[in-house]
Protein backbone atom coordinates (compact mmCIF):
# COMPACT_ATOMS: atom_id res chain seq x y z
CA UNK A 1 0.00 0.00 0.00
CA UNK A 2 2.47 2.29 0.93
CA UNK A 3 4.25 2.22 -2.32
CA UNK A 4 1.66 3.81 -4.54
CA UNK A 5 2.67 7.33 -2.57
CA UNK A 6 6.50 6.70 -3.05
CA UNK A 7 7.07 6.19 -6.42
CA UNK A 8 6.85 2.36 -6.53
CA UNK A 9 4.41 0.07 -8.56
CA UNK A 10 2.53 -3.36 -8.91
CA UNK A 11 1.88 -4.80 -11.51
CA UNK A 12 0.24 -8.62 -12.23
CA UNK A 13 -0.66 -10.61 -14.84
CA UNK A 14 -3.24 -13.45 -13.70
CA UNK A 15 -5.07 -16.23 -15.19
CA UNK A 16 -8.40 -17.98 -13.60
CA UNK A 17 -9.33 -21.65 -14.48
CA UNK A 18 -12.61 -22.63 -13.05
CA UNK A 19 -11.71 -22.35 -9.44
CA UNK A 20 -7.83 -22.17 -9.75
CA UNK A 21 -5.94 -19.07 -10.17
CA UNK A 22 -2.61 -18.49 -10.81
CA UNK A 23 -0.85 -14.60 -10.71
CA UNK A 24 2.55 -13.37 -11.60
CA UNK A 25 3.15 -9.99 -9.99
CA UNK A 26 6.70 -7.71 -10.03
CA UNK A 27 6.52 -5.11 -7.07
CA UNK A 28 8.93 -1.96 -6.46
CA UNK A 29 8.78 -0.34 -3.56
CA UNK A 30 10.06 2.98 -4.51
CA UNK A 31 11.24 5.41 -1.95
CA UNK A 32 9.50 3.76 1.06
CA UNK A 33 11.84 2.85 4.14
CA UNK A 34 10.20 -0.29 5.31
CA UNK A 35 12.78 -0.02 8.81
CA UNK A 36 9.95 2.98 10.12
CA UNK A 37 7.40 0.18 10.38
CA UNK A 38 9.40 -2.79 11.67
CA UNK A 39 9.83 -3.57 15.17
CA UNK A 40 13.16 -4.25 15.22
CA UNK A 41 15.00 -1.13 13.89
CA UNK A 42 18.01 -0.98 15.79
CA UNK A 43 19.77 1.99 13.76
CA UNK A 44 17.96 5.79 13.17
CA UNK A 45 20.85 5.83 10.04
CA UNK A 46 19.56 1.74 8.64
CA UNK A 47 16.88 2.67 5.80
CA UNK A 48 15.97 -0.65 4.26
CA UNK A 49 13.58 -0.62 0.97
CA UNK A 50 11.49 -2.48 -0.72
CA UNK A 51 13.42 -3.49 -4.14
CA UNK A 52 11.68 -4.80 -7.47
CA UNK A 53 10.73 -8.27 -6.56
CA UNK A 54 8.85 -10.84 -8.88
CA UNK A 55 6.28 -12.97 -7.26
CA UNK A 56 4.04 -16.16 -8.33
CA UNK A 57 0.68 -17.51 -7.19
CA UNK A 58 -1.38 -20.05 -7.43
CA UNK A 59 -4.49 -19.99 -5.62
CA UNK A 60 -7.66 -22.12 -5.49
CA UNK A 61 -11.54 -20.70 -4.79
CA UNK A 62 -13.11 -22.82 -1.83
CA UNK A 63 -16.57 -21.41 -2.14
């Protein structure tokens, strides 16, 4: 969520078979320091960002 007011993106490409569904999605995370929100930041000077990642799903509907 955060990345769509940072200058990142998300974009997927999906596919639905009857109840199956599989997804590929990239993600950036542009400018967003994900080190804010964790509980473990140990360092004010550690920024750690989300970088372009690729991602695949595969997912089945139950009802």
């Amino acid at each position: 969520m955060p990345m769509f007011f940072t200058g990142g993106y998300h974009f997927a490409l999906g596919y639905r078979y009857k109840k199956f569904r599989l997804r590929a999605s990239i993600i950036n995370g542009g400018t967003y320091n994900a080190e804010k929100a964790g509980i473990n930041n140990s360092s004010t000077d550690f920024k750690r960002y989300y970088t372009t990642s690729p991602g695949v799903f595969f997912g089945y509907n139950v009802w």
